[in-house]
N, C-alpha and C. Protein backbone atom coordinates (compact mmCIF):
# COMPACT_ATOMS: atom_id res chain seq x y z
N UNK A 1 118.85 2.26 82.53
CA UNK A 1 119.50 1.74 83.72
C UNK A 1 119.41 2.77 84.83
N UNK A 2 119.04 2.09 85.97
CA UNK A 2 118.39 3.15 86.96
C UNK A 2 120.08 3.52 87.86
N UNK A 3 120.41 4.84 87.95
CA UNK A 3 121.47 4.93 88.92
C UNK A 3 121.66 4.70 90.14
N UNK A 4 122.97 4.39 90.67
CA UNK A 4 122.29 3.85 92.43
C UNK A 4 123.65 5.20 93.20
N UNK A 5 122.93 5.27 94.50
CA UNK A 5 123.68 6.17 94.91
C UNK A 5 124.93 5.45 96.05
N UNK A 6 126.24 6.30 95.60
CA UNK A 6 127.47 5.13 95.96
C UNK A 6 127.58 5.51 97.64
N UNK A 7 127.26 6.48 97.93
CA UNK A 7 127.44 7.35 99.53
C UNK A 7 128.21 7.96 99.54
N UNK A 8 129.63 8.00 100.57
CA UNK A 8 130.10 8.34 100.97
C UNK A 8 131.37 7.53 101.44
N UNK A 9 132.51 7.82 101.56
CA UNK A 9 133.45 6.98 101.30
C UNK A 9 134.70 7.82 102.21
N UNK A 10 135.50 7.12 102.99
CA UNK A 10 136.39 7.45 103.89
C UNK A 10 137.93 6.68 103.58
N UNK A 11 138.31 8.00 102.74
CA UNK A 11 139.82 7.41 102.25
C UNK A 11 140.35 7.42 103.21
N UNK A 12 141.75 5.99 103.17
CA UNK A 12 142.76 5.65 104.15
C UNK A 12 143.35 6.96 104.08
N UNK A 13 144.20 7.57 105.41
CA UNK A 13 144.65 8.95 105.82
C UNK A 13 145.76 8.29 105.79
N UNK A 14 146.86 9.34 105.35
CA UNK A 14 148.23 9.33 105.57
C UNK A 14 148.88 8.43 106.30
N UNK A 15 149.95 8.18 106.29
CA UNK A 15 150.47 7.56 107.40
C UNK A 15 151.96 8.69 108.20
N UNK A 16 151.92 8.80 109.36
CA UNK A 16 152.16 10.18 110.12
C UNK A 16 154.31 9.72 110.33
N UNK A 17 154.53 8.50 110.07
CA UNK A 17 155.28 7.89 110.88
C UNK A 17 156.24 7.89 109.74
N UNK A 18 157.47 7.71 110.01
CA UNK A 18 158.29 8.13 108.67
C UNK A 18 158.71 6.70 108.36
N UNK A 19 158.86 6.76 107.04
CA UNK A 19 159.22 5.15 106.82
C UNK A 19 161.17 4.59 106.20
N UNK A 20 161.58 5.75 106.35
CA UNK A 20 162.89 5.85 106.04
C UNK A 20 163.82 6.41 107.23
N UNK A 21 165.25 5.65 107.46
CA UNK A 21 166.02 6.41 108.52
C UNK A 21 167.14 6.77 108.24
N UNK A 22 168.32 7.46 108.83
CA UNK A 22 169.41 8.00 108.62
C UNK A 22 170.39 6.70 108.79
N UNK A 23 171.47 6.98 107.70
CA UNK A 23 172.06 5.43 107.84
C UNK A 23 173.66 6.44 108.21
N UNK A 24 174.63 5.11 108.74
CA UNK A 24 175.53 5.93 108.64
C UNK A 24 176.43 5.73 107.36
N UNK A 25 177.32 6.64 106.70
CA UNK A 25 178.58 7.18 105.93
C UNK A 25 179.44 6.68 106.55
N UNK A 26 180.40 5.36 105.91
CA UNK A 26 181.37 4.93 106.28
C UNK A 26 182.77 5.76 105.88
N UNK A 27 182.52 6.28 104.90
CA UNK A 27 183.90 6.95 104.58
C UNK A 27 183.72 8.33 104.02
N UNK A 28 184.07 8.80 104.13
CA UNK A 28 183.97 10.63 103.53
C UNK A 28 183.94 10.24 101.89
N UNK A 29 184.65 9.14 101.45
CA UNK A 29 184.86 9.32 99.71
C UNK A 29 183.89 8.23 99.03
N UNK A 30 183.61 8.17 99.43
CA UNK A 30 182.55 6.94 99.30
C UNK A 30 181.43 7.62 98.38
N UNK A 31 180.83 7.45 97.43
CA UNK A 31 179.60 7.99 96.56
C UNK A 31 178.44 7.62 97.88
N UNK A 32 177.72 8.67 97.72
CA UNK A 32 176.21 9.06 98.33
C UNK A 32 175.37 7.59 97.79
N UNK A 33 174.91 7.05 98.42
CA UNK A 33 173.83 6.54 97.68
C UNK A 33 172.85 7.19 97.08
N UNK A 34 171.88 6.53 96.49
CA UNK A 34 170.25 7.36 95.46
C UNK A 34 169.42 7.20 96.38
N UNK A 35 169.06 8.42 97.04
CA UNK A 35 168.09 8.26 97.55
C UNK A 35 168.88 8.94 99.16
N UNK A 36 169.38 9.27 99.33
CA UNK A 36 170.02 9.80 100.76
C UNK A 36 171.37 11.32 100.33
N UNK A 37 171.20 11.98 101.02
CA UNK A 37 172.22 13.22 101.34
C UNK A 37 172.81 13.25 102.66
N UNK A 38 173.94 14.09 102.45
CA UNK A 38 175.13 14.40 103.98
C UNK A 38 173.78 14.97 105.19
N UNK A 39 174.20 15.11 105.92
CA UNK A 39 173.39 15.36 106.90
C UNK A 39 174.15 17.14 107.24
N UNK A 40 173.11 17.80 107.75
CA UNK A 40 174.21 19.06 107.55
C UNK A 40 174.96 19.38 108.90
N UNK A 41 174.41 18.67 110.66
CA UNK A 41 175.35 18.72 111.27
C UNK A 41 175.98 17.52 111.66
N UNK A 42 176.18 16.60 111.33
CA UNK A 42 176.79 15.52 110.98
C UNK A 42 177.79 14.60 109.73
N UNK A 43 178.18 15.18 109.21
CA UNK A 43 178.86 14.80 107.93
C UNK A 43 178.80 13.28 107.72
N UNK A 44 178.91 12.51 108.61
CA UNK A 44 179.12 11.17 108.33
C UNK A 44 177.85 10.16 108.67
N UNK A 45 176.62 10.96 108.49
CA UNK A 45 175.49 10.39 109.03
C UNK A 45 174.45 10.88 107.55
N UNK A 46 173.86 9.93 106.84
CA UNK A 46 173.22 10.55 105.23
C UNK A 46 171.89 10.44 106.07
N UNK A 47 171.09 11.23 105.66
CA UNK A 47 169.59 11.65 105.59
C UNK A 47 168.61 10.99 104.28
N UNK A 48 167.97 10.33 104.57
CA UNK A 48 167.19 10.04 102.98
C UNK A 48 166.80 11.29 102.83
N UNK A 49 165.91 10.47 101.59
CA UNK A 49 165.19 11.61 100.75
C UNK A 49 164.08 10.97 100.23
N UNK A 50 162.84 11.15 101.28
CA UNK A 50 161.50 10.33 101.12
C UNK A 50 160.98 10.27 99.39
N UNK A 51 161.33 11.66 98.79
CA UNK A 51 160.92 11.20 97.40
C UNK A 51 161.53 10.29 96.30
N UNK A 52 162.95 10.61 96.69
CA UNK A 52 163.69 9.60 96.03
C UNK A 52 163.37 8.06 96.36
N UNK A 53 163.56 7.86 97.61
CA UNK A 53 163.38 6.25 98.04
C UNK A 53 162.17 5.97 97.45
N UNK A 54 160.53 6.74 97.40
CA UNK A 54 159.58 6.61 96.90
C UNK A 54 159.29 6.21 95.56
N UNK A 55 160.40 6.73 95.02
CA UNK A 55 160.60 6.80 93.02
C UNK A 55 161.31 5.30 93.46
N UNK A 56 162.01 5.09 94.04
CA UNK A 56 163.24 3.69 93.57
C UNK A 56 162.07 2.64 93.89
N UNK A 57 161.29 2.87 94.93
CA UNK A 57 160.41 1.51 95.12
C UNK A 57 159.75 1.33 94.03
N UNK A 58 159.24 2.66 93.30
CA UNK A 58 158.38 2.54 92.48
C UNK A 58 158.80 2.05 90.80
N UNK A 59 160.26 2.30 90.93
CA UNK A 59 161.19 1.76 89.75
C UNK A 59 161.16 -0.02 89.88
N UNK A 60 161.51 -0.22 91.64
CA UNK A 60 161.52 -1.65 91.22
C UNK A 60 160.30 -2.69 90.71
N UNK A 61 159.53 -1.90 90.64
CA UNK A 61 157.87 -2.57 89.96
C UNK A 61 158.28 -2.28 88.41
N UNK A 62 158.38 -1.75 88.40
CA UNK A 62 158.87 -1.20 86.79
C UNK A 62 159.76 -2.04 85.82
N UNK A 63 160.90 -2.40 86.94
CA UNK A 63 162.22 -3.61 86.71
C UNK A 63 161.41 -4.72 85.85
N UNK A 64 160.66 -4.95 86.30
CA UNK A 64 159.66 -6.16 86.32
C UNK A 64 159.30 -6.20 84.67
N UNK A 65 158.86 -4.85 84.28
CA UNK A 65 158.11 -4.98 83.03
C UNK A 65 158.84 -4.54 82.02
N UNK A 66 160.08 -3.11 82.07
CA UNK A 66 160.93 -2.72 81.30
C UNK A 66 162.03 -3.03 81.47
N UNK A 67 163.08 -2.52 80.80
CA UNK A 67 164.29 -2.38 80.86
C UNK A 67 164.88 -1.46 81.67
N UNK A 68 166.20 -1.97 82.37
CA UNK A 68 166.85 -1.15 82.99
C UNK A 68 166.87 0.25 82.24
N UNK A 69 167.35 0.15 81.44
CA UNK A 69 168.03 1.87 80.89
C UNK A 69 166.40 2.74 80.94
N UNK A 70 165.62 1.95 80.65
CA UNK A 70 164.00 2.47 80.57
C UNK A 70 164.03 3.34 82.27
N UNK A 71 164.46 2.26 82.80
CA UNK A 71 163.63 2.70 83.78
C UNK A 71 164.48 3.84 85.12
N UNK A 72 165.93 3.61 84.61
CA UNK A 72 166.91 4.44 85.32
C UNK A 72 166.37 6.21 84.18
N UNK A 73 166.18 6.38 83.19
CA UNK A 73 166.08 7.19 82.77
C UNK A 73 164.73 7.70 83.56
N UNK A 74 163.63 6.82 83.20
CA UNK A 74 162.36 7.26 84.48
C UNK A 74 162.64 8.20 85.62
N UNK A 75 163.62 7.57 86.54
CA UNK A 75 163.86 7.64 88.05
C UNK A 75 164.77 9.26 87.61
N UNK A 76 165.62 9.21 86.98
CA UNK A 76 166.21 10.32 86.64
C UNK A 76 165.31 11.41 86.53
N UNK A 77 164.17 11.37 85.60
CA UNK A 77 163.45 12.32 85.38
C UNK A 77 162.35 12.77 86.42
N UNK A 78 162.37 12.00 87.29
CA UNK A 78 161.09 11.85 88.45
C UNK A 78 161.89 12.78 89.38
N UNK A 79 162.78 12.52 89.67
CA UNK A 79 163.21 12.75 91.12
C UNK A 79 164.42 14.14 90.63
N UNK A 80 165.18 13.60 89.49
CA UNK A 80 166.01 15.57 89.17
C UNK A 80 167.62 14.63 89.83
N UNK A 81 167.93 13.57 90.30
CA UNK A 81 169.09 12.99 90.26
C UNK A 81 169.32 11.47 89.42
N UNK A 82 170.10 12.25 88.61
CA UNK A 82 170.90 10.90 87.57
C UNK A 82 171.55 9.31 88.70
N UNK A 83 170.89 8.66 87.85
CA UNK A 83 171.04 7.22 87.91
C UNK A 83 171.40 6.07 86.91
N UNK A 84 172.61 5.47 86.73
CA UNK A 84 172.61 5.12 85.71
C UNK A 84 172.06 3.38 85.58
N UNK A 85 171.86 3.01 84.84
CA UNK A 85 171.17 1.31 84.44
C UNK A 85 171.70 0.28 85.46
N UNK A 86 173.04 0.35 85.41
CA UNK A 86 174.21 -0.38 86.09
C UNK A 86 173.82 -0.33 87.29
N UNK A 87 174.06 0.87 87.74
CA UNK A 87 173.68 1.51 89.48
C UNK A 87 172.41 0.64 90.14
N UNK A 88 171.52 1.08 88.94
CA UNK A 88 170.42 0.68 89.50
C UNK A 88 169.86 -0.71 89.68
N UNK A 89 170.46 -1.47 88.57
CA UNK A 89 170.67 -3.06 88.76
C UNK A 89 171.18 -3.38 90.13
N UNK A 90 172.29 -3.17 89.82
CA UNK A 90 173.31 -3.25 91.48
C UNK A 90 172.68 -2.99 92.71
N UNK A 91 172.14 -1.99 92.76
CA UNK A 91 171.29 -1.85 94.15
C UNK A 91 170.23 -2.52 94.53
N UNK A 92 169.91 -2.83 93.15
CA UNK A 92 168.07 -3.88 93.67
C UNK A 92 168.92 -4.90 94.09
N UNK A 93 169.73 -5.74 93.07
CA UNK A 93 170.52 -6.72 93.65
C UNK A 93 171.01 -6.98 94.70
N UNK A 94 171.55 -5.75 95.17
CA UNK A 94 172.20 -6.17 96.57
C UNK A 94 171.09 -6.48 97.26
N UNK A 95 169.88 -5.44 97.30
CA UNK A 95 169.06 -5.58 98.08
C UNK A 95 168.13 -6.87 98.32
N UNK A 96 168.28 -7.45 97.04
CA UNK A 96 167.58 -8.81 97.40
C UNK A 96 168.35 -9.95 97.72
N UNK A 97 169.75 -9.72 98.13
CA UNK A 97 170.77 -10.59 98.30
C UNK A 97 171.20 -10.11 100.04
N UNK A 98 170.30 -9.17 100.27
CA UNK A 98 170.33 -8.79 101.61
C UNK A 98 169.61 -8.96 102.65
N UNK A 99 167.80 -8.92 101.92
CA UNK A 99 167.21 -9.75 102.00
C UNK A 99 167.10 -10.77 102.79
N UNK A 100 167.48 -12.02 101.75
CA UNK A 100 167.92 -13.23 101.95
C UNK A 100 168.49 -13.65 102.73
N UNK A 101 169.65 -12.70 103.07
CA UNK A 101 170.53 -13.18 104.02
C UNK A 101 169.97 -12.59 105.41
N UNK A 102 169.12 -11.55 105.57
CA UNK A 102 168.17 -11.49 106.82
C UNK A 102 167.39 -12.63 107.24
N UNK A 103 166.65 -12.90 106.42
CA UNK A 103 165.93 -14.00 106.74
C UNK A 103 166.52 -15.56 106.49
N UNK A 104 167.55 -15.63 106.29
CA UNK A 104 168.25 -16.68 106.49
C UNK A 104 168.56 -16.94 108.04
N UNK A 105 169.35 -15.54 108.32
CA UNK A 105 169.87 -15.26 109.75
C UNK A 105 168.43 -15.55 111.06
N UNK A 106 166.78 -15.22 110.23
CA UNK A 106 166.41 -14.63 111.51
C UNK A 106 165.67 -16.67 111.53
N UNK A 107 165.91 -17.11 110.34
CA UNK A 107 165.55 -18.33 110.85
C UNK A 107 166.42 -19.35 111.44
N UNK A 108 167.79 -19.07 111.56
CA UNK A 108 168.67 -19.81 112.13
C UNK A 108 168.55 -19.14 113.35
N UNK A 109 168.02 -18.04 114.07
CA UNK A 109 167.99 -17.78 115.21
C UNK A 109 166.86 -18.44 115.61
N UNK A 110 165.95 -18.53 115.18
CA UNK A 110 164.89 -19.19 115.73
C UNK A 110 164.85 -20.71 115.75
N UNK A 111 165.57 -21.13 115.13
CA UNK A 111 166.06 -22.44 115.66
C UNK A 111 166.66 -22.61 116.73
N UNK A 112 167.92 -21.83 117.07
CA UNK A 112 168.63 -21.68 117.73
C UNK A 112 168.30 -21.28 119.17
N UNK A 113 166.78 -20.56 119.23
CA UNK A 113 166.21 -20.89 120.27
C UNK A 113 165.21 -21.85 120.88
N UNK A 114 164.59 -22.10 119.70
CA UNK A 114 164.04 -23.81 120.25
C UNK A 114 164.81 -24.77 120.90
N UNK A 115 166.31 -24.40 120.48
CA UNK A 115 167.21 -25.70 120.37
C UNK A 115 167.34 -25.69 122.04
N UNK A 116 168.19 -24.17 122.49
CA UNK A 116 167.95 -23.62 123.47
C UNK A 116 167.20 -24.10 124.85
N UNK A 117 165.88 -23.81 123.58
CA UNK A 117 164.58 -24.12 125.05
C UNK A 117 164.29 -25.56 125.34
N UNK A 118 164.63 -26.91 124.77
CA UNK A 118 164.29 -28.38 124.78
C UNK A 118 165.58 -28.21 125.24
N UNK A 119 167.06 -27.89 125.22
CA UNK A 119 167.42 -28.14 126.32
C UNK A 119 167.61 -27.59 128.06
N UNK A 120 167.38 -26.78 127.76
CA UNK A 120 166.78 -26.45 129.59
C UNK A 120 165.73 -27.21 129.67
N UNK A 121 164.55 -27.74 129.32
CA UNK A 121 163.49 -28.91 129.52
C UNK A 121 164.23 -30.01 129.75
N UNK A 122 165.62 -30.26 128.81
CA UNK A 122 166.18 -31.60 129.25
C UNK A 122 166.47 -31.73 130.69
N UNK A 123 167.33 -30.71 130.68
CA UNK A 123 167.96 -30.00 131.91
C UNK A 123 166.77 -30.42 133.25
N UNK A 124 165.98 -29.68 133.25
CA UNK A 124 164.58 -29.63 134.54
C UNK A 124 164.55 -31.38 134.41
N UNK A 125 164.78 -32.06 133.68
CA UNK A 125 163.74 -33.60 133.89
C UNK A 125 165.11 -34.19 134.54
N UNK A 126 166.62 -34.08 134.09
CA UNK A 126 167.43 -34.15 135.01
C UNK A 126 166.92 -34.16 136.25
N UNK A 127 167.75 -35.23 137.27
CA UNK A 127 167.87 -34.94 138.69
C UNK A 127 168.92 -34.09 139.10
N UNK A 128 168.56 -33.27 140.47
CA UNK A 128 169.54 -31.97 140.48
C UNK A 128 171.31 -32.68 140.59
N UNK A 129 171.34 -34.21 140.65
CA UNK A 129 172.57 -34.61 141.28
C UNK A 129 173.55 -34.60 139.51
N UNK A 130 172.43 -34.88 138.29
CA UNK A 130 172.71 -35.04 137.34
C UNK A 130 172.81 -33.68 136.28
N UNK A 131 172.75 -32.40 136.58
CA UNK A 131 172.47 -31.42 136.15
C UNK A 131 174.18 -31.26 135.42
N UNK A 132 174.19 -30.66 134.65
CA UNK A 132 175.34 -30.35 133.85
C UNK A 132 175.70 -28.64 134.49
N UNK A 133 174.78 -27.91 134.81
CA UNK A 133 175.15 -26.44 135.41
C UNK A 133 175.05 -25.67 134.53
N UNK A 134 175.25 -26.04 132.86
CA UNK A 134 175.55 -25.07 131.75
C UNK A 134 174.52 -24.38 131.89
N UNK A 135 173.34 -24.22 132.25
CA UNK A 135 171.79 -23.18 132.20
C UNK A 135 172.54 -21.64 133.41
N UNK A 136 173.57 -21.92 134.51
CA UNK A 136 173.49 -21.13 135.08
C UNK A 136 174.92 -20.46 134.90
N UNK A 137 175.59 -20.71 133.91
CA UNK A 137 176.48 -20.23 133.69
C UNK A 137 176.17 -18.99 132.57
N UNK A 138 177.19 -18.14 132.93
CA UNK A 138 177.20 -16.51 132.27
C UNK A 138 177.04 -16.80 130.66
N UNK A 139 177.63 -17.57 129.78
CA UNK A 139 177.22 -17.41 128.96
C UNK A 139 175.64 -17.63 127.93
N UNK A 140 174.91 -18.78 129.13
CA UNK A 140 173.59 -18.99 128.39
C UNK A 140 172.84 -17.71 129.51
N UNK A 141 172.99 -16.98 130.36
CA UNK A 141 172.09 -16.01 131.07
C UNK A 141 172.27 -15.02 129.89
N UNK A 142 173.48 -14.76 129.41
CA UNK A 142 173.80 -13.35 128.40
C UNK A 142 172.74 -13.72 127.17
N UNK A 143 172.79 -15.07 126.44
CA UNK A 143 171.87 -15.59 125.76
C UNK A 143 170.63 -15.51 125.96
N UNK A 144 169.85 -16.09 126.56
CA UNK A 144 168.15 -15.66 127.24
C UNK A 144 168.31 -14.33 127.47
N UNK A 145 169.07 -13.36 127.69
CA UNK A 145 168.62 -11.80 127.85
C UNK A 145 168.50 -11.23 126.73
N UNK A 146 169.27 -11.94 125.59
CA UNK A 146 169.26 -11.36 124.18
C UNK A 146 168.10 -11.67 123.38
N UNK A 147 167.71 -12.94 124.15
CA UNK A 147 166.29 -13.38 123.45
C UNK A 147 164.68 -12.56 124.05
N UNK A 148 165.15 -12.23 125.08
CA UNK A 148 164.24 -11.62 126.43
C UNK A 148 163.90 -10.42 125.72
N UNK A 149 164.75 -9.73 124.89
CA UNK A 149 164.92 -8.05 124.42
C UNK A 149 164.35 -8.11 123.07
């Protein structure tokens, strides 16, 4: 079998842009989440911790094929902070129950502006003697600016 020559090859480069942000600490007593620390001039503002969040994404693929306790012991050993089975259930959970409820929200907004926009169209086919006024009142201008942004 004759060999063929493969060339030369240009791996995807890093990505420069951080993919995690500082959340805030609602209460001083509150447990840290996995995956974030105190901030050191801010106390009430946590800092991730790109390797940790990196290990948990990489746990929740894992969820998939093992067992919790399997895989909280994993994350434990990867990253050097204990996690227990429970914890770690709980958090994917929330997270896909959070999810959900994002995109629940971002499709009731988008209804909510169609709904919006067919009626100002109603509105324009109105004659000006028949106009209801609601388009120029403060509360639908505050509305279209929120949609505008």
């Amino acid at each position: 079998m004759k060999e063929r020559e493969l060339g030369s090859w240009i791996l995807p480069q890093p990505i420069e842009k951080e993919r995690y942000v500082a959340i805030p600490r609602l209460s001083k007593h509150t447990e840290i989440p996995f995956g974030y620390k105190i901030d050191e001039e801010d106390e009430m503002l946590l800092q991730p911790i790109s390797k940790e969040l990196d290990a948990l994404e990489m746990a929740k693929k894992y969820l998939k094929q093992y067992p919790a306790t399997q895989v909280s012991a994993w994350l434990t050993k990867q990253t050097g902070r204990s996690i227990k089975a429970e914890s770690l259930r709980r958090r994917i959970n929330n997270e896909i129950a959070r999810n959900k409820r994002h995109a629940f929200y971002r499709s009731l907004a988008e209804r909510y502006k169609k709904a919006l926009q067919k009626a100002a169209q109603y509105e324009e086919r109105l004659s000006k003697s028949e106009q209801t006024g609601w388009f120029e009142g403060s509360f639908y201008q505050s509305i279209s600016r929120d949609w505008e942004s």
